[in-house]
Protein backbone atom coordinates (compact mmCIF):
# COMPACT_ATOMS: atom_id res chain seq x y z
CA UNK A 1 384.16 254.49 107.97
CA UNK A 2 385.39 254.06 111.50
CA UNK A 3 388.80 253.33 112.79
CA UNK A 4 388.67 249.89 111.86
CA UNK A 5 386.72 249.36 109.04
CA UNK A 6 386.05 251.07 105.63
CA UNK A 7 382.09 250.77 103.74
CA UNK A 8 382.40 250.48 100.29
CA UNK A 9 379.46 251.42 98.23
CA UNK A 10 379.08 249.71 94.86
CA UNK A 11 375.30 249.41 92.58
CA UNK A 12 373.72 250.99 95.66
CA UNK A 13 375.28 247.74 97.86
CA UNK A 14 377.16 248.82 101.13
CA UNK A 15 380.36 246.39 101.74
CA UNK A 16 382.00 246.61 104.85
CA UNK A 17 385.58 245.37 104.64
CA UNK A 18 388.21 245.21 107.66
CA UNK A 19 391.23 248.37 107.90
CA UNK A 20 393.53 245.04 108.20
CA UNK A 21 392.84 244.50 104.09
CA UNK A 22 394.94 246.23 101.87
CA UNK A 23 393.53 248.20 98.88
CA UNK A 24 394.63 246.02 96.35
CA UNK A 25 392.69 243.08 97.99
CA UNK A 26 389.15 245.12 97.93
CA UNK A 27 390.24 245.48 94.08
CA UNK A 28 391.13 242.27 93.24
CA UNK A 29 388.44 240.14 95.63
CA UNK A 30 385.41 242.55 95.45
CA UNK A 31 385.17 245.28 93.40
CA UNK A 32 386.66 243.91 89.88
CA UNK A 33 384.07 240.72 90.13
CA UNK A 34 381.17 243.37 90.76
CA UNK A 35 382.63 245.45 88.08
CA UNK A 36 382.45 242.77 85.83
CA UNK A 37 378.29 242.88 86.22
CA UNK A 38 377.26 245.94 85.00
CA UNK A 39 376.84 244.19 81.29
CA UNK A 40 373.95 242.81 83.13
CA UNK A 41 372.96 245.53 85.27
CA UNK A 42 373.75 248.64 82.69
CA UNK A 43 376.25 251.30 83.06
CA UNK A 44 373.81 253.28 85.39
CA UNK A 45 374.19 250.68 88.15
CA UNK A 46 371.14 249.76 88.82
CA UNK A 47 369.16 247.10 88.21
CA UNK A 48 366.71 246.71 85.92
CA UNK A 49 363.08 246.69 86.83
CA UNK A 50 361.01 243.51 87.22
CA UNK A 51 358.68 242.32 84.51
CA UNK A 52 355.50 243.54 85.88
CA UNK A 53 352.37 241.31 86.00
CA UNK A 54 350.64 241.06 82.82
CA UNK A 55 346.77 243.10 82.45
CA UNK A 56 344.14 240.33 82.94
CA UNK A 57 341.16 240.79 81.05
CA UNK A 58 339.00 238.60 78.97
CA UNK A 59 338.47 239.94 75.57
CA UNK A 60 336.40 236.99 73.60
CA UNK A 61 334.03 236.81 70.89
CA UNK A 62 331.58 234.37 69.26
CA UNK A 63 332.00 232.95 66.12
CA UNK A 64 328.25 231.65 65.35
CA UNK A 65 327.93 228.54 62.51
CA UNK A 66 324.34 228.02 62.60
CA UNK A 67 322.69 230.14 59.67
CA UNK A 68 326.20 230.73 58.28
CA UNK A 69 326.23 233.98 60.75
CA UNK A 70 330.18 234.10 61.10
CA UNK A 71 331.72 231.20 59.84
CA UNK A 72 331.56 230.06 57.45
CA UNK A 73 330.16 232.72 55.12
CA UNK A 74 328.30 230.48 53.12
CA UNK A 75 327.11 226.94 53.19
CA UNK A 76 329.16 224.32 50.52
CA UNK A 77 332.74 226.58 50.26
CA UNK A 78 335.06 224.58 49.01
CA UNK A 79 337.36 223.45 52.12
CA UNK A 80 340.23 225.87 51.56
CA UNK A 81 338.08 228.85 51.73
CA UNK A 82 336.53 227.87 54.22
CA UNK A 83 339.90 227.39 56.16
CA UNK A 84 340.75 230.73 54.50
CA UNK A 85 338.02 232.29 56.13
CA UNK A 86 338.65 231.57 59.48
CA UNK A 87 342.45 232.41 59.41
CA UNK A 88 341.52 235.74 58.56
CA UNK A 89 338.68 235.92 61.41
CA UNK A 90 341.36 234.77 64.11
CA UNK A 91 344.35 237.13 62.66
CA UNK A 92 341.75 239.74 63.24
CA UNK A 93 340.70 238.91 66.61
CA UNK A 94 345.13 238.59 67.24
CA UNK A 95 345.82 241.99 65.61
CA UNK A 96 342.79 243.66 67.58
CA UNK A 97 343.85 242.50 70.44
CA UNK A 98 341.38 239.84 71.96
CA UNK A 99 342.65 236.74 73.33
CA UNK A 100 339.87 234.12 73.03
CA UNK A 101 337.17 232.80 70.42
CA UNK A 102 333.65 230.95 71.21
CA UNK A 103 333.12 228.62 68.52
CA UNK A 104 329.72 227.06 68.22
CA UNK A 105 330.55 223.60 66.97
CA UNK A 106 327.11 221.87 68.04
CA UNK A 107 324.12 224.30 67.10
CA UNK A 108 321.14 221.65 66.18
CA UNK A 109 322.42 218.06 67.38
CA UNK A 110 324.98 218.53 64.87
CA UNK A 111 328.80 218.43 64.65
CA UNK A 112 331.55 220.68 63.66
CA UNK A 113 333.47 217.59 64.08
CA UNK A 114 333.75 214.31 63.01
CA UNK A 115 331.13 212.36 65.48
CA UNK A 116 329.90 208.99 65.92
CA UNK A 117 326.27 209.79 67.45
CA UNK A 118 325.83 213.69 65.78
CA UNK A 119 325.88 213.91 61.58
CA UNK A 120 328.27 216.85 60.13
CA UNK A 121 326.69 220.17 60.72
CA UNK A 122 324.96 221.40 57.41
CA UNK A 123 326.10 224.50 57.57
CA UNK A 124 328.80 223.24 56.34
CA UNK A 125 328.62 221.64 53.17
CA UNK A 126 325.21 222.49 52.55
CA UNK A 127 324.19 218.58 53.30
CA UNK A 128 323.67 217.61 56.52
CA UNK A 129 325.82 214.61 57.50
CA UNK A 130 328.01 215.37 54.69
CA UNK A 131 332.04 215.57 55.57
CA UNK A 132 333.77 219.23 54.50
CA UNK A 133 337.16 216.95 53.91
CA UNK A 134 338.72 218.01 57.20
CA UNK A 135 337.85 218.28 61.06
CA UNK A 136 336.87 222.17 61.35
CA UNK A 137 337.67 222.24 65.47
CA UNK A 138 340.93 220.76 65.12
CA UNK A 139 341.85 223.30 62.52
CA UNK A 140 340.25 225.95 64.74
CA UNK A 141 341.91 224.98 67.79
CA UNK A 142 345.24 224.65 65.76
CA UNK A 143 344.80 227.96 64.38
CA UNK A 144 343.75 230.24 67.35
CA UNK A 145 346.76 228.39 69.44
CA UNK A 146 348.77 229.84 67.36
CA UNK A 147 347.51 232.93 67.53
CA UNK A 148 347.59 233.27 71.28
CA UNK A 149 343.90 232.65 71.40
CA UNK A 150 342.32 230.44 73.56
CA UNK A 151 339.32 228.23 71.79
CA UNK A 152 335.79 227.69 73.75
CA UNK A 153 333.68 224.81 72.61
CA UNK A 154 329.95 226.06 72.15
CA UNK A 155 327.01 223.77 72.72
CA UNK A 156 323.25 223.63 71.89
CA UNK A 157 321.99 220.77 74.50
CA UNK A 158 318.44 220.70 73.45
CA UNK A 159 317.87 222.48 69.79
CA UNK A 160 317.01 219.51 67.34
CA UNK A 161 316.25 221.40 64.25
CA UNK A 162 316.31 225.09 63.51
CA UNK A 163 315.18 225.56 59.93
CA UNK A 164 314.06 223.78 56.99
CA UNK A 165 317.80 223.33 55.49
CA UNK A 166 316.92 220.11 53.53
CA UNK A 167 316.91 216.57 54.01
CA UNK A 168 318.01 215.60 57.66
CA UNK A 169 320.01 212.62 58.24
CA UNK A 170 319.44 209.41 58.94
CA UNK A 171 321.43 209.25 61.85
CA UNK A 172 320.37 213.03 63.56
CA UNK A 173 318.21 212.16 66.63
CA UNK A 174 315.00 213.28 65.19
CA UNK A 175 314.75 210.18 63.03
CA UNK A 176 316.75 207.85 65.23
CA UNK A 177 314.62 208.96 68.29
CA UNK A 178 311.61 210.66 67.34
CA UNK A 179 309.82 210.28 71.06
CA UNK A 180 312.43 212.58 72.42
CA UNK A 181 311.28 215.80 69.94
CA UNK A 182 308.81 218.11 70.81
CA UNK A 183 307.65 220.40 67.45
CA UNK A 184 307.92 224.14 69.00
CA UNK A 185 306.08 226.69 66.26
CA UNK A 186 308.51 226.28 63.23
CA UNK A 187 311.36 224.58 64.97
CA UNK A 188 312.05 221.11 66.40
CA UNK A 189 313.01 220.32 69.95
CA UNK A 190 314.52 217.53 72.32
CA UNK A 191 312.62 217.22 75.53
CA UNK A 192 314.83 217.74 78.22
CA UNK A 193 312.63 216.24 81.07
CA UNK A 194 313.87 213.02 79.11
CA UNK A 195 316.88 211.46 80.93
CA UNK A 196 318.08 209.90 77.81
CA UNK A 197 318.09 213.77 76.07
CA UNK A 198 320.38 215.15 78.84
CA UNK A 199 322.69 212.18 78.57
CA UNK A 200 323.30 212.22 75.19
CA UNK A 201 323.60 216.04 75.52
CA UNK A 202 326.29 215.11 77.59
CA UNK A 203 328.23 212.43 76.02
CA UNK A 204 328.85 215.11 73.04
CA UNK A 205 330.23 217.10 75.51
CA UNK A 206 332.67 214.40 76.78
CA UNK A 207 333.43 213.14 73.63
CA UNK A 208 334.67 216.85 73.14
CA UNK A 209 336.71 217.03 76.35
CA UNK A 210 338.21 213.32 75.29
CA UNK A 211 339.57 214.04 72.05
CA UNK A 212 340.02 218.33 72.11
CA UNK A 213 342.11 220.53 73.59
CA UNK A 214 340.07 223.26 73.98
CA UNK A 215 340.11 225.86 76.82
CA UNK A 216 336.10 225.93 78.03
CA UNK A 217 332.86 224.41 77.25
CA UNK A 218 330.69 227.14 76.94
CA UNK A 219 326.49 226.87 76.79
CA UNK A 220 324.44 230.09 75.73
CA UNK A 221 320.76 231.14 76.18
CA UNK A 222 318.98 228.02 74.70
CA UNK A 223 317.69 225.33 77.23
CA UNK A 224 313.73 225.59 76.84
CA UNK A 225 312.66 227.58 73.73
CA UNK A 226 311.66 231.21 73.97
CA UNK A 227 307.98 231.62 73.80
CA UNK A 228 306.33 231.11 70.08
CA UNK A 229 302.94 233.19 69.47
CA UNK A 230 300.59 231.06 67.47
CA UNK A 231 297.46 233.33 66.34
CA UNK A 232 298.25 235.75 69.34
CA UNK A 233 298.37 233.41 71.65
CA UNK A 234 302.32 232.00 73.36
CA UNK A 235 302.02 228.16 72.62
CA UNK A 236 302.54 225.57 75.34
CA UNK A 237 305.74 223.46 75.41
CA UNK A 238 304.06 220.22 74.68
CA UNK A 239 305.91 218.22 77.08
CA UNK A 240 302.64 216.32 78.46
CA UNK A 241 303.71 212.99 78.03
CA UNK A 242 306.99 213.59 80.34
CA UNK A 243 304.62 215.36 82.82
CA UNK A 244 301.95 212.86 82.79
CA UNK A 245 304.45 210.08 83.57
CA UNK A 246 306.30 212.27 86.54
CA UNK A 247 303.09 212.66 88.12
CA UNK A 248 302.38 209.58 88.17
CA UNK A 249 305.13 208.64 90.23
CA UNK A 250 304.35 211.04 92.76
CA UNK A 251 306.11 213.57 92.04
CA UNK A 252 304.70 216.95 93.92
CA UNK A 253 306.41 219.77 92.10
CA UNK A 254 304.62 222.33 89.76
CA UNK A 255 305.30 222.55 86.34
CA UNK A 256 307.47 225.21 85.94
CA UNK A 257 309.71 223.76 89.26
CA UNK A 258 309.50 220.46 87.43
CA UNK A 259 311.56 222.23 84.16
CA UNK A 260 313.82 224.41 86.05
CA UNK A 261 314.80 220.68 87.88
CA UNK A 262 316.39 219.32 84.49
CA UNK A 263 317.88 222.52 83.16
CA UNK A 264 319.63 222.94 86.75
CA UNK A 265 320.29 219.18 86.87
CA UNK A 266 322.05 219.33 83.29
CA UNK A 267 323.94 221.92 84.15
CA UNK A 268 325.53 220.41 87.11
CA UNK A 269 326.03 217.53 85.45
CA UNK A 270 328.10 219.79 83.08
CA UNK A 271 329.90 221.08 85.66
CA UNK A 272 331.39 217.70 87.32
CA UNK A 273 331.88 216.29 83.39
CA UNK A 274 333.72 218.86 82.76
CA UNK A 275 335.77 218.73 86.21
CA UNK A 276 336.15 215.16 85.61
CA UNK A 277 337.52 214.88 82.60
CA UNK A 278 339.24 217.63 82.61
CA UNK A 279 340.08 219.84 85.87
CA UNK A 280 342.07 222.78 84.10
CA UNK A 281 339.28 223.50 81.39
CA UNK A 282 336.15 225.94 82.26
CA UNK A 283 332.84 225.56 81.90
CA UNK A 284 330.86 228.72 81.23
CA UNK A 285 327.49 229.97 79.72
CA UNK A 286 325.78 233.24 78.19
CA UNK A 287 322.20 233.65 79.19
CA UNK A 288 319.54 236.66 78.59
CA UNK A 289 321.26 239.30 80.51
CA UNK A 290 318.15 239.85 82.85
CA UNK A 291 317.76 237.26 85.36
CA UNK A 292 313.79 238.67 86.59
CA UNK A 293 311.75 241.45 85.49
CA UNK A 294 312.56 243.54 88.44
CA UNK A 295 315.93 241.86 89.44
CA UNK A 296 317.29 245.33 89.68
CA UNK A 297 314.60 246.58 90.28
CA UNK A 298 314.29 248.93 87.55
CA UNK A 299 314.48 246.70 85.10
CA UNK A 300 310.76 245.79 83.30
CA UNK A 301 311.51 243.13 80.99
CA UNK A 302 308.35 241.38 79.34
CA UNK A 303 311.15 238.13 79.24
CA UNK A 304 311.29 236.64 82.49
CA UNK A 305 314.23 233.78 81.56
CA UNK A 306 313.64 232.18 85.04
CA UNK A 307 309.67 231.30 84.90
CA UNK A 308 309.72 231.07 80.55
CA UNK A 309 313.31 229.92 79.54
CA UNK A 310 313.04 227.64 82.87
CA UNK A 311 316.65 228.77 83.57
CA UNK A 312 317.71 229.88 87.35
CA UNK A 313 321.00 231.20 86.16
CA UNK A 314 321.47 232.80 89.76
CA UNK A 315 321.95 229.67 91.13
CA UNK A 316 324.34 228.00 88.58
CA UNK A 317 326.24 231.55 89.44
CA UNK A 318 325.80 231.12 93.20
CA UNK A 319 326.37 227.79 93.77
CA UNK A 320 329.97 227.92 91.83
CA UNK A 321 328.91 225.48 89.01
CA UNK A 322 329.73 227.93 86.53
CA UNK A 323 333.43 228.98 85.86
CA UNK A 324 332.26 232.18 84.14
CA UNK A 325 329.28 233.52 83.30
CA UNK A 326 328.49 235.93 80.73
CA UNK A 327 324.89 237.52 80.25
CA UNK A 328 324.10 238.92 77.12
CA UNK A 329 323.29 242.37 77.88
CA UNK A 330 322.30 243.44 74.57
CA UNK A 331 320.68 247.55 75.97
CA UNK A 332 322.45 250.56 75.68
CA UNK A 333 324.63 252.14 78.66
CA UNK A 334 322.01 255.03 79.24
CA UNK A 335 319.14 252.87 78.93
CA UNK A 336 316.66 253.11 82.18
CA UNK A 337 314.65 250.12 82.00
CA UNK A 338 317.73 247.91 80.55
CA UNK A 339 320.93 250.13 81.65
CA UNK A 340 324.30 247.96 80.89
CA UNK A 341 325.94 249.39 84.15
CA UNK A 342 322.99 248.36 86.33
CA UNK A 343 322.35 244.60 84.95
CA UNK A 344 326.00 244.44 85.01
CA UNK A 345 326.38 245.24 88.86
CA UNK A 346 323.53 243.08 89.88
CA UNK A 347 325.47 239.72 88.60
CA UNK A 348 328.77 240.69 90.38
CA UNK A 349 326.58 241.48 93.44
CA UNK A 350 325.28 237.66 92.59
CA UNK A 351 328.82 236.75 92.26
CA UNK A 352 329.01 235.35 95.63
CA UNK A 353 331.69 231.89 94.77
CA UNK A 354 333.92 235.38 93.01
CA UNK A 355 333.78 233.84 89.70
CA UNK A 356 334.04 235.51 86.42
CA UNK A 357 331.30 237.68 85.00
CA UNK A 358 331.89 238.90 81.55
CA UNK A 359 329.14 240.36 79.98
CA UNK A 360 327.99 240.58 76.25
CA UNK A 361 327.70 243.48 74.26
CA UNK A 362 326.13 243.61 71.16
CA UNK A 363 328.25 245.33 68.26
CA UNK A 364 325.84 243.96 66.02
CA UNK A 365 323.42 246.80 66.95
CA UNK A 366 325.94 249.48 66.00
CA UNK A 367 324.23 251.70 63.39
CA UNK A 368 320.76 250.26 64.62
CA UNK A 369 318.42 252.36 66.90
CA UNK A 370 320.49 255.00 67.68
CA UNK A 371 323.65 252.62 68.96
CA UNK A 372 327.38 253.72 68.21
CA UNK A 373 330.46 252.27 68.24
CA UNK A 374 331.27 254.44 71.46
CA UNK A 375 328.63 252.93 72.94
CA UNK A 376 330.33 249.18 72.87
CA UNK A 377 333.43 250.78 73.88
CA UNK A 378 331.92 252.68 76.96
CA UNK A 379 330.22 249.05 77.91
CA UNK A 380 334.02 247.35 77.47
CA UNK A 381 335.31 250.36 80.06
CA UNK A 382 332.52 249.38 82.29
CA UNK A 383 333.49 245.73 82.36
CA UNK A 384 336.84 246.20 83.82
CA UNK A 385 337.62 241.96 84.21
CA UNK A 386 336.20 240.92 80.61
CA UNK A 387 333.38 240.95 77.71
CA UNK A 388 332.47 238.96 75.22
CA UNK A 389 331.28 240.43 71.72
CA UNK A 390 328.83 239.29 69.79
CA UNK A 391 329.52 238.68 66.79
CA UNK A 392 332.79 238.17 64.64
CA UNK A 393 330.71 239.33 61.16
CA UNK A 394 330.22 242.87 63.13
CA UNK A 395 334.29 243.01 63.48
CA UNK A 396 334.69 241.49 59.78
CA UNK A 397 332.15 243.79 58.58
CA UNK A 398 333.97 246.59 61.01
CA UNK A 399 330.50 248.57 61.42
CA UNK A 400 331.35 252.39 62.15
CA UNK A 401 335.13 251.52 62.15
CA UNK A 402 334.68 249.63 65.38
CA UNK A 403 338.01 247.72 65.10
CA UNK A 404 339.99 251.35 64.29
CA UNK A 405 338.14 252.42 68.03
CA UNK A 406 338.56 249.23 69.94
CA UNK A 407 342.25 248.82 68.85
CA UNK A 408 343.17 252.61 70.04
CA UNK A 409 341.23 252.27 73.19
CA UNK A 410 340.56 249.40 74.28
CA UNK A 411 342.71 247.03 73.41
CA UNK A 412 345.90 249.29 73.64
CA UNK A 413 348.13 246.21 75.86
CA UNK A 414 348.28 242.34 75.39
CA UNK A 415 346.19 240.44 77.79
CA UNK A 416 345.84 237.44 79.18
CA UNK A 417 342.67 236.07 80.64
CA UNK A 418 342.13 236.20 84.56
CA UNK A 419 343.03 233.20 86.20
CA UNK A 420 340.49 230.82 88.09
CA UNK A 421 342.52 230.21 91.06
CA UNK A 422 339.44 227.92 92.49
CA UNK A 423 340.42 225.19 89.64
CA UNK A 424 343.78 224.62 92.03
CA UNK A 425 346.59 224.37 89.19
CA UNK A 426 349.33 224.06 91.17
CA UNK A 427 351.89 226.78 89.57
CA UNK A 428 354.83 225.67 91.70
CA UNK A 429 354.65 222.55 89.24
CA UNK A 430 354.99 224.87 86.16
CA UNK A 431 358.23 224.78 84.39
CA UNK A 432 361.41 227.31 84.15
CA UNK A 433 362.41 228.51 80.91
CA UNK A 434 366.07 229.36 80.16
CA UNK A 435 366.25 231.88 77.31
CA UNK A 436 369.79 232.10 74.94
CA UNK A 437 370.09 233.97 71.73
CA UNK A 438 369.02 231.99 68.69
CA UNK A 439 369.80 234.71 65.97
CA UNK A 440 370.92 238.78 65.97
CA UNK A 441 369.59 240.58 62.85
CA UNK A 442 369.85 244.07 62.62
CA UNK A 443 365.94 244.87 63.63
CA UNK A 444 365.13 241.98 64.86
CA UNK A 445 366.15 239.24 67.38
CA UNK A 446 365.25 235.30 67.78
CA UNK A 447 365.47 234.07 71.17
CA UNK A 448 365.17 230.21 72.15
CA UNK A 449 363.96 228.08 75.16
CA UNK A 450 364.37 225.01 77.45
CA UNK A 451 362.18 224.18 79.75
CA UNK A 452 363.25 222.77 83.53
CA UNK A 453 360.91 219.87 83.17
CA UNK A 454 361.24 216.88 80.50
CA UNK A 455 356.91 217.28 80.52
CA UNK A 456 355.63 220.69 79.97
CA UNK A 457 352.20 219.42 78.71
CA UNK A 458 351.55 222.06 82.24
CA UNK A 459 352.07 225.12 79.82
CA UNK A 460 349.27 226.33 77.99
CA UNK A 461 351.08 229.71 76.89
CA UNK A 462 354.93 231.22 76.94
CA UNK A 463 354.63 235.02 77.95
CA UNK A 464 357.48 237.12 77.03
CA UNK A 465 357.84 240.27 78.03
CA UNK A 466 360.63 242.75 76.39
CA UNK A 467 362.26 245.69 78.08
CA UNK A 468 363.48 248.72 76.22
CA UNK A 469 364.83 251.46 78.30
CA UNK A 470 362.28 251.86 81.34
CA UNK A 471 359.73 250.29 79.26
CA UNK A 472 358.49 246.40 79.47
CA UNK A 473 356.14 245.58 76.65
CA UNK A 474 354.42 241.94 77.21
CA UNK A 475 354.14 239.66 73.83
CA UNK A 476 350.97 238.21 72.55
CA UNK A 477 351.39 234.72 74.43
CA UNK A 478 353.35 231.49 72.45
CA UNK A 479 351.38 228.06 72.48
CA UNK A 480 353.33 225.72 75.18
CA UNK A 481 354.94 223.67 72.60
CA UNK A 482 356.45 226.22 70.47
CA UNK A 483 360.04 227.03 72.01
CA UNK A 484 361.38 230.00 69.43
CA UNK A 485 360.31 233.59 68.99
CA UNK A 486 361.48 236.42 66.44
CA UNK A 487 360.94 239.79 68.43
CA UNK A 488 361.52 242.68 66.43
CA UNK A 489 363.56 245.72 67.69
CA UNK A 490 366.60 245.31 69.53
CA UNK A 491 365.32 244.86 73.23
CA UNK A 492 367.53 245.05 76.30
CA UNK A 493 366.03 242.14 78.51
CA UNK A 494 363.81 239.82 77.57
CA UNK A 495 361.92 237.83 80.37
CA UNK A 496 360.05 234.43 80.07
CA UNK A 497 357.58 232.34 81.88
CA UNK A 498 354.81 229.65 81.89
CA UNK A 499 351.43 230.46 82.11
CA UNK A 500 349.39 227.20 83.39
CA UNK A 501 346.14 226.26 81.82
CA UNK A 502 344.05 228.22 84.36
CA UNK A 503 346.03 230.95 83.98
CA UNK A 504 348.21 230.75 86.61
CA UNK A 505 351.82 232.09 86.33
CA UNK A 506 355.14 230.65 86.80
CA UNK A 507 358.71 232.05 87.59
CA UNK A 508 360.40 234.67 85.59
CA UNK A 509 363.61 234.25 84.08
CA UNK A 510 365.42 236.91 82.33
CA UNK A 511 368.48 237.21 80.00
CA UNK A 512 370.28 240.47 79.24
CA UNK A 513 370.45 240.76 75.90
CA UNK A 514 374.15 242.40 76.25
CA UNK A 515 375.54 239.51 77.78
CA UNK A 516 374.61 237.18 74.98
CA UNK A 517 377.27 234.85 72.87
CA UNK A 518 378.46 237.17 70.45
CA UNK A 519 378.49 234.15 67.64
CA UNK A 520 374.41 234.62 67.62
CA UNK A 521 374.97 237.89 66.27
CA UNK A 522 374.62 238.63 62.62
CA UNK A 523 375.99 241.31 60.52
């Protein structure tokens, strides 16, 4: 204070107000309206600490149909148990902790859905080209909405037929369009040096994209076939009439080049679909973990995906066609030839478009040579952005009490998916939410929403975020069109905001629960 003024000091503010004033003026003007805040700000006077930014980590799984691996258990359930089934797979992926599934919902030029060029999967009823009585990945995507889960569409381009399941259907592409199959040791192929194959690949995928909301297409390992032994010997992919034509045109490349050329065009082609029809969704794919036998060098794989598998996944990775990538690296952590850390560093060295890389681990192998449960969860520590386990049955089945360890240490916060900032959501355009008391209970608390835009088809997820004491604790996220939440507990702020469909955030709002309308409240 000098001569002429006196600094008042109120909630750690400094207010400078002229001698001239009288007391009663600094009373009634400043300090009683200040006063009248600390409802908001608490009786200690200061205010409360921001919501901080949710963990980002990618925590998926795959849910495999083909062979009844995951879902559903068994071919011809009835349709209720079959919906049964998969309720209880996603409210164990949502109690555990992970925040995305990877159905496979075309595995042999079959559909998990109703389709007009791809019969009904038999692995479903038992028939193929037989409805189940519903559309299993509407009722998936429905379900793992709600569950905070996001749902990735998984594709098999070029498998035809896996296994002698029974009659095939008139209308699968092996009898509508023999020419285009290729008979691979047991199993039936498409040829994808055919232009026809790749777009008909395709249009499944767009037909997806058109009519689903889902939140990636996602491609695995399969393009060519893995190498078949017939009487010692690795049989040729009998693709000779494709070749034979293409050299007759001209065409100069070698055989192997010639391959590689439609897997790499197909995948582009996935790529700008997918950006076409729709920007916000990703496009990702899980290939054998080891790109070259000696690509690091240690590694001496008797695979080599790139000159076999005719798949240059470094360059889908490099040239930013691929939204995330996540090679299945099966080995143990201490393994020399096949260490987890080491194949993991080489693809984030590859990374160089900084996309996502989030590896598979195999829980399936717990219990099997040597492998434990720590193992996974070492591999998971190692992986600090995201993973991707394979498969659900290993969490159903909870080998070694896996979901006990994972839950404890792993998966001890919510988290939401890293964002893919290079998809440009624009998350100024996201909508505010204004929070207000829906119901008081005694344990509990409803809170309510409004969002600042008439549209907020922008919001994939609500994330709410509770603070008790010093303590904010962030919510498993609400699907965009849901607009009430029962939190139990008696929180003192709750905050709110949108997260876009790549993940982006929007801007907090708040509400102190002490300041709400005291007619919410309830005895």
């Amino acid at each position: 204070m000098d001569a002429l003024n006196y600094d008042v000091e109120v909630f750690g503010i400094v207010i400078t107000i002229p001698a001239k004033n009288s007391t009663r003026l600094v009373f009634k003007s400043i300090l009683f309206p200040l006063l009248a805040l600390l409802p908001v700000f608490g009786m200690a006077g200061q205010l409360p600490s921001a919501p901080p930014e949710p963990r980002r980590e990618f925590r998926g799984v795959w849910i495999t149909t083909i062979h009844n691996v995951d879902w559903p258990t068994r071919e011809g359930l009835p349709m209720q148990e079959q919906q049964q089934q998969l309720v209880k797979m996603l409210d164990r992926c949502a109690d555990l902790g992970l925040n995305a599934v990877i159905l496979q919902v075309r595995s042999e030029c079959d559909a998990l859905y109703p389709s007009k060029t791809d019969p009904w999967s038999p692995w479903l009823t038992g028939t193929m080209g037989e409805s189940p009585g519903y559309d299993p990945l509407q009722f998936a995507i429905d379900a793992a909405h709600q569950r905070g889960l996001e749902l990735h569409a998984w594709f098999n381009p070029f498998r035809a037929i896996n296994s002698d399941h029974g009659r095939i259907s008139k209308s699968h592409i092996s009898r509508t369009h023999p020419q285009y199959t290729v008979r691979y040791g047991p199993k039936v192929w498409l040829d994808p040096a055919i232009p026809e194959v790749r777009t008909r690949a395709l249009e499944s995928v767009r037909d997806v994209l058109r009519r689903y909301d889902i939140d990636a297409v996602h491609l695995d390992d399969y393009f060519y076939p893995y190498p078949v032994k017939v009487d010692g010997s690795y049989q040729d992919f009998n693709d000779d009439k494709s070749w034979t034509a293409y050299r007759k045109t001209g065409g100069d490349l070698s055989r192997a080049d010639w391959r590689r050329s439609h897997v790499n065009a197909f995948v582009n082609q996935v790529h700008r679909l997918v950006r076409k029809e729709n920007p916000s969704c990703e496009f990702g794919i899980s290939p054998f973990g080891i790109y070259r036998p000696g690509q690091p060098a240690q590694v001496k794989a008797s695979l080599d995906s790139y000159d076999q598998l005719y798949a240059d996944t470094r360059l889908w990775l490099r040239e930013g066609w691929l939204d995330y990538i996540a090679p299945q690296l099966y080995w143990e952590t201490s393994s020399k030839q096949y260490g987890f850390a080491g194949l993991h560093t080489w693809w984030n060295q590859e990374n160089v478009q900084h996309r996502h890389v989030w590896p598979g681990i195999a829980i399936y192998r717990i219990n099997t040579e040597g492998r434990t449960a720590y193992d996974a969860l070492k591999q998971i520590n190692l992986a600090k952005s995201g993973h991707v386990l394979f498969s659900m049955e290993s969490l159903m089945a909870n080998y070694s009490n896996v979901t006990k360890l994972l839950k404890s240490k792993a998966y001890t916060e919510v988290a939401l998916p890293p964002s893919s900032p290079w998809l440009r959501e624009d998350a100024g355009k996201l909508p505010l939410a204004s929070l207000q008391v829906a119901n008081r209970e005694k344990n509990a608390i409803e809170v309510s929403w409004e969002s600042s835009r008439s549209n907020s088809s922008k919001v994939r997820w609500w994330l709410i975020q509770t603070l008790s004491g010093a303590s904010w604790k962030t919510l498993r996220p609400v699907p965009g069109d849901v607009a009430t939440l029962r939190i139990p507990g008696n929180p003192d702020h709750i905050a709110i905001r949108a997260v876009g469909h790549t993940g982006l955030l929007g801007a907090v709002n708040t509400i102190a629960l002490s300041t709400a309308a005291a007619s919410a409240s309830k005895p």
